[in-house]
C-alpha atoms as a PDB file:
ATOM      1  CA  UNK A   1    -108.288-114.404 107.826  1.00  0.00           C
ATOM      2  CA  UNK A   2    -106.627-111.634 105.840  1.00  0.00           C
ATOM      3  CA  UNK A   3    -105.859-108.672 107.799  1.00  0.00           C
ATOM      4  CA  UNK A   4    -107.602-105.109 107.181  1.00  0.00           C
ATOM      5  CA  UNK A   5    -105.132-102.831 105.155  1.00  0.00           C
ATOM      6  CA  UNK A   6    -106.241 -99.229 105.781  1.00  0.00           C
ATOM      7  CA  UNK A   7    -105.803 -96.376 103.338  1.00  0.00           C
ATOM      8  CA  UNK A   8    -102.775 -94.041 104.247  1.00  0.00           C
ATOM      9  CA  UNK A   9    -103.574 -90.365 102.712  1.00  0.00           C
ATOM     10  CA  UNK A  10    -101.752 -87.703 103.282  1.00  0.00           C
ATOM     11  CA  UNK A  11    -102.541 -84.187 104.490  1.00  0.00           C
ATOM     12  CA  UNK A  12    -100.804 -82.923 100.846  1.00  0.00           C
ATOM     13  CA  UNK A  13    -104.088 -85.159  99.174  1.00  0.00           C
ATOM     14  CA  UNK A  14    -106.346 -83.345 101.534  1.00  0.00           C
ATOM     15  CA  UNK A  15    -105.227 -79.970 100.880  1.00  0.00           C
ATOM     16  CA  UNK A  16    -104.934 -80.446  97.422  1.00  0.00           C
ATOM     17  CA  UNK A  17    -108.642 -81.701  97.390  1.00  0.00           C
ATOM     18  CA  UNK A  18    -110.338 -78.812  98.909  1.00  0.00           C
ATOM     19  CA  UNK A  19    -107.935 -76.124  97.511  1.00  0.00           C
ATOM     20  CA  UNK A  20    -110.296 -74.998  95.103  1.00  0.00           C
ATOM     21  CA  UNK A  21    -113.807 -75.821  93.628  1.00  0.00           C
ATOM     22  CA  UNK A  22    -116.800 -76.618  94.712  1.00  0.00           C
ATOM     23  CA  UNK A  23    -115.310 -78.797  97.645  1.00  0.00           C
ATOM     24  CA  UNK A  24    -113.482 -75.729  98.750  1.00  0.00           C
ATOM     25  CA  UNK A  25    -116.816 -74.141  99.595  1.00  0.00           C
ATOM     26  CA  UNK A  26    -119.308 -76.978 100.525  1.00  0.00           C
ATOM     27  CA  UNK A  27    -116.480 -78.135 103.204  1.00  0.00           C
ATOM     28  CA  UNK A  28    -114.239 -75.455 105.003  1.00  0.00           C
ATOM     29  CA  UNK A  29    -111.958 -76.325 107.119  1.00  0.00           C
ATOM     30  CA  UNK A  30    -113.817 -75.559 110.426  1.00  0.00           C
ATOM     31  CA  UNK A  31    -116.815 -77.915 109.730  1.00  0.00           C
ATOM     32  CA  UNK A  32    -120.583 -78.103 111.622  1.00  0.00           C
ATOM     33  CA  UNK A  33    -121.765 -81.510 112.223  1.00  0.00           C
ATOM     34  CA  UNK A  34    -124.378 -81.347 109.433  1.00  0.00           C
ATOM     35  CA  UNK A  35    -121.329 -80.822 106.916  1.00  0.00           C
ATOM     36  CA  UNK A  36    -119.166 -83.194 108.746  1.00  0.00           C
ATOM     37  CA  UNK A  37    -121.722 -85.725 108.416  1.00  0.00           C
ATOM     38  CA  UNK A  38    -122.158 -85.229 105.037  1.00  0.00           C
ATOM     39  CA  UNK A  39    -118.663 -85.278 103.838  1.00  0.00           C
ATOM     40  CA  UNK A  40    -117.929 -88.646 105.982  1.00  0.00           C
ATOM     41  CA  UNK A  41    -121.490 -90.239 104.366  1.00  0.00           C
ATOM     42  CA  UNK A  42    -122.343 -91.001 107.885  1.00  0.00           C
ATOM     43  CA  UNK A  43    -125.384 -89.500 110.424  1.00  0.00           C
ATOM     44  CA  UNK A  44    -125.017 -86.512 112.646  1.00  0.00           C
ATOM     45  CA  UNK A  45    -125.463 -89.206 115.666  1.00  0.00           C
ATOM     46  CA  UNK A  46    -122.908 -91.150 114.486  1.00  0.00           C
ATOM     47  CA  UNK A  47    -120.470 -87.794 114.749  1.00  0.00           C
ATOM     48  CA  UNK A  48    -122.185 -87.425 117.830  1.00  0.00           C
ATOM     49  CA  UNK A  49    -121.476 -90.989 119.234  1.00  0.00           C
ATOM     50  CA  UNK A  50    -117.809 -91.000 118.449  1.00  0.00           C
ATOM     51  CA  UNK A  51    -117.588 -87.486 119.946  1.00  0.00           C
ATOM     52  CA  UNK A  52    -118.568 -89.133 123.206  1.00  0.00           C
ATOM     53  CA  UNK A  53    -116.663 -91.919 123.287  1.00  0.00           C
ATOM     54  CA  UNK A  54    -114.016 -89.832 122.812  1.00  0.00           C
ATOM     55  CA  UNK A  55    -113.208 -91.175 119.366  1.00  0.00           C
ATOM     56  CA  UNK A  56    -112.561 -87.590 117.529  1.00  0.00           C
ATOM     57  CA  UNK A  57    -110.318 -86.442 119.902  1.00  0.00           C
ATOM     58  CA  UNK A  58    -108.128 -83.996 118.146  1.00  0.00           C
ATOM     59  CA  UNK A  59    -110.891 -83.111 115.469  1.00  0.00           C
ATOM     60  CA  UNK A  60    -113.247 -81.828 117.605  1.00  0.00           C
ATOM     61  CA  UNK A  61    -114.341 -78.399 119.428  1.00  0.00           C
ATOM     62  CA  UNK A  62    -117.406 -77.783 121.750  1.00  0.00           C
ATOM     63  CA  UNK A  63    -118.422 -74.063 120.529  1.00  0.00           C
ATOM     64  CA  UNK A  64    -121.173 -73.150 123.614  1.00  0.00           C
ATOM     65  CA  UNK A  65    -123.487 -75.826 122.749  1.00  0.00           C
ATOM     66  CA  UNK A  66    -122.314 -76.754 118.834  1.00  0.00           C
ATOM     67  CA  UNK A  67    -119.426 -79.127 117.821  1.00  0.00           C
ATOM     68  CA  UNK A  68    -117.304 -77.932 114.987  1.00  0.00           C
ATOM     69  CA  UNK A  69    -115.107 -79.893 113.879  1.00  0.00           C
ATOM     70  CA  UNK A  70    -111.623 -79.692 111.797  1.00  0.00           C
ATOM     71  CA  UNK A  71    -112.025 -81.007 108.281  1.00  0.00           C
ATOM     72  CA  UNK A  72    -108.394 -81.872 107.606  1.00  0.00           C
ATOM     73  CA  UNK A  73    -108.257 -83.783 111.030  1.00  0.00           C
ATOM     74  CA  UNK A  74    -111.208 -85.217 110.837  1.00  0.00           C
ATOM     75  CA  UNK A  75    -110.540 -87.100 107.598  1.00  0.00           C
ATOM     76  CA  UNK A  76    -106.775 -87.886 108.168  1.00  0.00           C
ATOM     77  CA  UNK A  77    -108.088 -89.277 111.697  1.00  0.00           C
ATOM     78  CA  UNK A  78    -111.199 -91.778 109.648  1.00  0.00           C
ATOM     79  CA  UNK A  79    -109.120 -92.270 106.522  1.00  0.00           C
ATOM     80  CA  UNK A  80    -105.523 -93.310 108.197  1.00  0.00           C
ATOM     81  CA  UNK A  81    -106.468 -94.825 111.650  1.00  0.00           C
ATOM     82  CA  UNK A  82    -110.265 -95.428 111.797  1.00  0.00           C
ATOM     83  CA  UNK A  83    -112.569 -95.144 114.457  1.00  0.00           C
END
C-alpha cells in the first residue's frame, strides 16, 4: 500500500492568501465556528468533535460559551499534519 503524502504549506501561502480580497474579509484571522466550518468544507459538529477530542489544540479558544478559532493555525494544523 502506498503511503499518504500530506500537503506541506507554509504560513507565507496562508498569509499571502488572505492578505487581501474577498478572502481577507469572509475569513479573519480570529474565526467563529460557522466561518471555520465553512472555510475547512466541513460541519460545525465536526469543528465541534475535534475540539473535544482535543484535536485543535493550539487553534482553538473557548470565548464564555463560543469557540473562536485562529484561521492561520487552524489551516496549517489540517493542511500539514491532519486531524
Amino acid at each position: 500500500m502506498a503511503e499518504r503524502q500530506t500537503l506541506k504549506i507554509t504560513q507565507e501561502e496562508v498569509t499571502r492568501t488572505f492578505s487581501t480580497g474577498e478572502w481577507a474579509v469572509k475569513y479573519p484571522p480570529i474565526l467563529t465556528v460557522d466561518q471555520a466550518a465553512e472555510l475547512m468544507c466541513v460541519p460545525k459538529a465536526t469543528l465541534y468533535q475535534w475540539n473535544s477530542e482535543g484535536k485543535l489544540t493550539g487553534c482553538v479558544q473557548r470565548v464564555g460559551k463560543h469557540l473562536r478559532l485562529f484561521r492561520d493555525r487552524l489551516i496549517l494544523k489540517l493542511m500539514n499534519k491532519g486531524i
